[in-house]
Protein backbone atom coordinates (compact mmCIF):
# COMPACT_ATOMS: atom_id res chain seq x y z
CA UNK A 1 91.24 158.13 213.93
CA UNK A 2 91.69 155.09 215.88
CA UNK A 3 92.86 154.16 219.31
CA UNK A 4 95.53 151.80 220.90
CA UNK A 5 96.01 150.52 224.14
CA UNK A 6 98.99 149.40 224.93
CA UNK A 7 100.57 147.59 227.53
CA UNK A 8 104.11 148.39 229.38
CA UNK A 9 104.82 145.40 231.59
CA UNK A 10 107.44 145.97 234.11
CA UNK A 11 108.69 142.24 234.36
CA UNK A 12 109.11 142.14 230.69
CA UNK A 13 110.52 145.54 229.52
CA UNK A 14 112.65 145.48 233.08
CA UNK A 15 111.67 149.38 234.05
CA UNK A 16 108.85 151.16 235.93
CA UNK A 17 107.20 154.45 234.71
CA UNK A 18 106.91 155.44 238.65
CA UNK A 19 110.99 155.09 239.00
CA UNK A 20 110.99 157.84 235.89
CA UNK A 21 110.73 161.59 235.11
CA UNK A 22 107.23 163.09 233.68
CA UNK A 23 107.85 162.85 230.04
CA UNK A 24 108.15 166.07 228.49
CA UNK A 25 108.62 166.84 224.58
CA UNK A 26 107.93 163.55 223.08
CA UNK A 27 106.30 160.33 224.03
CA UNK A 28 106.95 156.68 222.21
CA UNK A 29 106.21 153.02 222.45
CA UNK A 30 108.23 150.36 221.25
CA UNK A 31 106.32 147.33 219.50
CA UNK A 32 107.21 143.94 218.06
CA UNK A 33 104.70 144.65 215.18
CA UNK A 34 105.86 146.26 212.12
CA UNK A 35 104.21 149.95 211.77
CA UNK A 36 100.71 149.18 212.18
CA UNK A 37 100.24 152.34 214.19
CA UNK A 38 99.19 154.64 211.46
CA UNK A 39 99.92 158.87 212.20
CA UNK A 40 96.64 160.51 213.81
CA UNK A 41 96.08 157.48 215.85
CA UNK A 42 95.74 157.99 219.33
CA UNK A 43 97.96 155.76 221.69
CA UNK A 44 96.86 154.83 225.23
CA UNK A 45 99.80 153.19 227.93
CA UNK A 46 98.80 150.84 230.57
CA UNK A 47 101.81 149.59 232.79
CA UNK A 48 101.27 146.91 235.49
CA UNK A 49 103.60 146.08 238.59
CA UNK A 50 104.00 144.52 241.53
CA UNK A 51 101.76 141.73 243.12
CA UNK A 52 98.95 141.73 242.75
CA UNK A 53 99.60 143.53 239.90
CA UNK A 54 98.74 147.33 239.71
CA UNK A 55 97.71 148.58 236.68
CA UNK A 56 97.83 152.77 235.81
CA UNK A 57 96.96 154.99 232.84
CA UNK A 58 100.57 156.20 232.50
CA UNK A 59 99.88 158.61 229.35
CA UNK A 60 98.46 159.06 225.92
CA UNK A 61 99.62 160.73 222.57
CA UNK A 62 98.52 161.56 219.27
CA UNK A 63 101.17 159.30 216.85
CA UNK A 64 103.05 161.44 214.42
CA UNK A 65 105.77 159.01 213.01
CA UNK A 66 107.44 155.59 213.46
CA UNK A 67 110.54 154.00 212.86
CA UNK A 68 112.49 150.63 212.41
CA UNK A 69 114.42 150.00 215.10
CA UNK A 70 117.29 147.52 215.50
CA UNK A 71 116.11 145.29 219.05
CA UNK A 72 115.66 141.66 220.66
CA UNK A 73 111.86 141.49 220.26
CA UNK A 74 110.60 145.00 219.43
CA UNK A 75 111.55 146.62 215.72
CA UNK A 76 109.52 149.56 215.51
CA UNK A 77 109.46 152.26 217.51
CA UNK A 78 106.28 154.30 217.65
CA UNK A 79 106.12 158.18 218.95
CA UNK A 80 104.17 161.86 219.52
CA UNK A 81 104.63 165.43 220.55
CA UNK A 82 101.43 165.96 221.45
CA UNK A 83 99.70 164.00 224.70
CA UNK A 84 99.43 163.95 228.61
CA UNK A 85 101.64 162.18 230.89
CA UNK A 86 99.48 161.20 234.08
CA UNK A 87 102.73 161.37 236.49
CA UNK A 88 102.34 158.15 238.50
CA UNK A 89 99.88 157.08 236.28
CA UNK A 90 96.34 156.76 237.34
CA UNK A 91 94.88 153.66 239.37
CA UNK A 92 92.66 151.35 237.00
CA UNK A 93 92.72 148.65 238.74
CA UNK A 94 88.87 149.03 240.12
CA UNK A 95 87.33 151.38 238.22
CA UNK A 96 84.06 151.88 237.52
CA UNK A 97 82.52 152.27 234.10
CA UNK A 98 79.48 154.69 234.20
């Protein structure tokens, strides 16, 4: 199993998580690259917004399936039924490895 962090930049993809509804049912990530996500990984979201920029643990999921979608800069779309949505997502911007 491996894991992925990836990173939901407000500025860029033109949204906010916080300005959303907990996701329920399904979560997904769109991505430029083309299906390197294989099923059973495990997908970690960062988004950042705001200046300075604050960065939260939105959610994670287990991937089950991806698919080619037709977009500007991002062709596959990545997604999972199983995971936990951190509504609000959780502060990382000083954390504290122990």
């Amino acid at each position: 199993m491996q894991h992925y962090v990836v990173y939901h930049s407000v500025k860029g993809m033109g949204w906010s998580f916080r300005d959303g509804e907990p996701q329920v049912g399904e979560f997904g990530i769109v991505t430029g690259k083309k299906r390197t996500i294989l099923e059973g990984s495990i997908v970690w979201l960062i988004s950042g917004e705001g200046t300075p920029c604050d960065y939260r643990l939105e959610h994670w999921f287990i991937v089950s399936g991806s698919e080619t979608i037709n977009g500007d800069k991002f062709g596959t779309r990545v997604f999972g039924t199983d995971g936990h949505d951190f509504f609000g997502g959780i502060r990382i911007n000083e954390c504290t490895l122990v």
